[in-house]
Structures are given as structure tokens and as C-alpha cells.
Protein backbone atom coordinates (compact mmCIF):
# COMPACT_ATOMS: atom_id res chain seq x y z
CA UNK A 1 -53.71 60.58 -67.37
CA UNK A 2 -57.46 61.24 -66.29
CA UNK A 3 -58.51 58.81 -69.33
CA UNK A 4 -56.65 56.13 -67.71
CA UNK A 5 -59.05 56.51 -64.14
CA UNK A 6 -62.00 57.16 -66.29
CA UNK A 7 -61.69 53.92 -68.67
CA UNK A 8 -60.94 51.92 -65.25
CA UNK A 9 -64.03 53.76 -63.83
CA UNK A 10 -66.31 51.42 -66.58
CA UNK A 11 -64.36 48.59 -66.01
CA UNK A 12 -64.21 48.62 -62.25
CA UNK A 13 -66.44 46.50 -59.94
CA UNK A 14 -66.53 49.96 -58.09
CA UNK A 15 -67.06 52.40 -60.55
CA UNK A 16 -70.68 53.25 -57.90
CA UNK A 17 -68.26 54.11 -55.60
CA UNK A 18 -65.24 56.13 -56.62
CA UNK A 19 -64.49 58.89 -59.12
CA UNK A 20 -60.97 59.42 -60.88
CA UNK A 21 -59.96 62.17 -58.39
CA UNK A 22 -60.08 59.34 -55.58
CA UNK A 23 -58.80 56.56 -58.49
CA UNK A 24 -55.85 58.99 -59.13
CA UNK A 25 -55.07 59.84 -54.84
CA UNK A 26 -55.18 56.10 -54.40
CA UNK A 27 -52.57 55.00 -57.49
CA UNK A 28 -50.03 58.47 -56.17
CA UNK A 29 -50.51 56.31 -52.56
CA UNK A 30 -49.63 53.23 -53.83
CA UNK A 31 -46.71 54.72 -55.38
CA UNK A 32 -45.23 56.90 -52.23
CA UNK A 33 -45.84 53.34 -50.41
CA UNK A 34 -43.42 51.45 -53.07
CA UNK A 35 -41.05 54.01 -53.23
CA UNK A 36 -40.43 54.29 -49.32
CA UNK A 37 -39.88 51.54 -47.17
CA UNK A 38 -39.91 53.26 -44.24
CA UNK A 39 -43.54 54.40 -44.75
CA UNK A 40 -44.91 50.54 -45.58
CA UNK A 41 -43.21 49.54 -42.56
CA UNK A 42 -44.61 51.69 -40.59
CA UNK A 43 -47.86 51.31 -42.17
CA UNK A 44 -47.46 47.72 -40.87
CA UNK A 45 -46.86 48.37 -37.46
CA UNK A 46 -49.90 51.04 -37.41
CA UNK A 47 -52.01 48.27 -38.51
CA UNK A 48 -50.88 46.18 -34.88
CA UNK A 49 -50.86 48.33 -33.17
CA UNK A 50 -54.48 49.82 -34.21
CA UNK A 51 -55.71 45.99 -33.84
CA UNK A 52 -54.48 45.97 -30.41
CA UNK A 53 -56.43 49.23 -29.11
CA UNK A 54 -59.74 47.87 -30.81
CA UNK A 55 -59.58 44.71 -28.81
CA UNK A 56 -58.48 47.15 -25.49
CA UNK A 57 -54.82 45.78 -25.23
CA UNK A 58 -53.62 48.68 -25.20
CA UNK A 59 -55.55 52.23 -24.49
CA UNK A 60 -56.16 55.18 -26.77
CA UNK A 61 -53.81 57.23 -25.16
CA UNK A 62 -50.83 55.31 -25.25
CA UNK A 63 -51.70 54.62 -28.91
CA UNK A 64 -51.45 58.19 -29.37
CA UNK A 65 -48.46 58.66 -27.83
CA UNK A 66 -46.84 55.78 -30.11
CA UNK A 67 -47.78 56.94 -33.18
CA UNK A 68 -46.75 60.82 -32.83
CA UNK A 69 -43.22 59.01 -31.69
CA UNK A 70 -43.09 56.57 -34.61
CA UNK A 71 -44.46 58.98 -37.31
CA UNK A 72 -41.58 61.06 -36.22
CA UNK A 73 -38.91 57.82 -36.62
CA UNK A 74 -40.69 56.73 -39.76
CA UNK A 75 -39.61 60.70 -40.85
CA UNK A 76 -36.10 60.50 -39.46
CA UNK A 77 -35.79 57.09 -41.73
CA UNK A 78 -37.08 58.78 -44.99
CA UNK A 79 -34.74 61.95 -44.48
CA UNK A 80 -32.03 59.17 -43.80
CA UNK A 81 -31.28 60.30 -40.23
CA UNK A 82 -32.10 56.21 -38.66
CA UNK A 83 -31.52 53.44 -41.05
CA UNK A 84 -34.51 51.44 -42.00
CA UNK A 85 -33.19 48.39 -39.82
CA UNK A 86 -32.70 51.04 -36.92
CA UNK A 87 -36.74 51.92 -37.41
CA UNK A 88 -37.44 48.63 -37.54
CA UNK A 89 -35.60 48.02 -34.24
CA UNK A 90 -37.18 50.93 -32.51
CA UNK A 91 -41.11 49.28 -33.86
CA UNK A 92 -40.48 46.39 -32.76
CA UNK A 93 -39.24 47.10 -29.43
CA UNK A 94 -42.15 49.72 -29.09
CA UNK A 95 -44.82 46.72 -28.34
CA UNK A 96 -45.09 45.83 -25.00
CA UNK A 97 -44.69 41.77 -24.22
CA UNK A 98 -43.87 40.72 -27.61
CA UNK A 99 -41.50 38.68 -28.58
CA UNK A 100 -40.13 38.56 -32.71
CA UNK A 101 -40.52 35.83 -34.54
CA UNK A 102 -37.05 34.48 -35.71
């Protein structure tokens, strides 16, 4: 499996820049991510929510508080405890003053 990081390695615009431990961490990643949907979605909603305490919408604490509380949903959803839709539900209702598009 390592030949298949190194070969990319010399064909890679980044070979400079990453080795084929990091090559192999990124493709397991990838993989977790397609296999769960309950960790891309919340991936998604990380990704707001992260762009809303750079631009001071929301504070650092509060972001802190959300996440601990959703990585604990997104859990519940991949041991099948909340359904995805019921994650989903909790996200979106977790940002203050927005409204989902329909």
C-alpha cells in the first residue's frame, strides 16, 4: 500500500510538502468521511460555525460550548442513538438567527 503514496509522491504537485505517512492519514480521512454521514455533516456545520467566530459573530466561548455539544450528537448519530435527520435538526437549530433555506 506504501508504493501507492510513494508513486503519487513523484507525481504530486506536492510531493515538497507531504510524505506517504501524511498521504496515507489523509486517504483513511477521506474514507471515515464517506463512510459516515454524520461526521461530513458535522464537518459542515464546524466549517459555519468556525467562519462565524473569525468574523466575531459569535465568541470563542460559545463556539466551544457548541462544538463539545455537537461532537457529542454527531457521536450519538454514528452509534445510531439520533437519526441523521434528528442531527441535522439539532445543527441547524443550534445557529442563532438563521433561517434554512427551503
Amino acid at each position: 500500500m506504501s508504493e501507492v503514496y510513494e508513486e503519487r509522491l513523484f507525481n504530486d504537485r506536492l510531493r515538497e510538502t507531504r510524505n506517504c505517512q501524511e498521504l496515507a492519514a489523509q486517504e483513511n480521512y477521506k474514507k471515515k468521511m464517506a463512510d459516515n454521514a454524520a461526521i461530513s455533516l458535522y464537518q459542515k456545520y464546524y466549517k459555519r460555525y468556525a467562519a462565524r467566530v473569525r468574523v466575531r459573530q459569535i465568541k470563542e466561548p460559545d463556539f466551544k460550548k457548541w462544538k463539545y455539544r455537537a461532537m457529542t450528537k454527531r457521536d450519538e448519530c454514528t452509534d445510531g442513538k439520533i437519526t441523521l435527520s434528528e442531527f441535522e435538526k439539532w445543527l441547524e437549530s443550534s445557529f442563532p438567527n438563521r433561517k434554512k433555506k427551503e
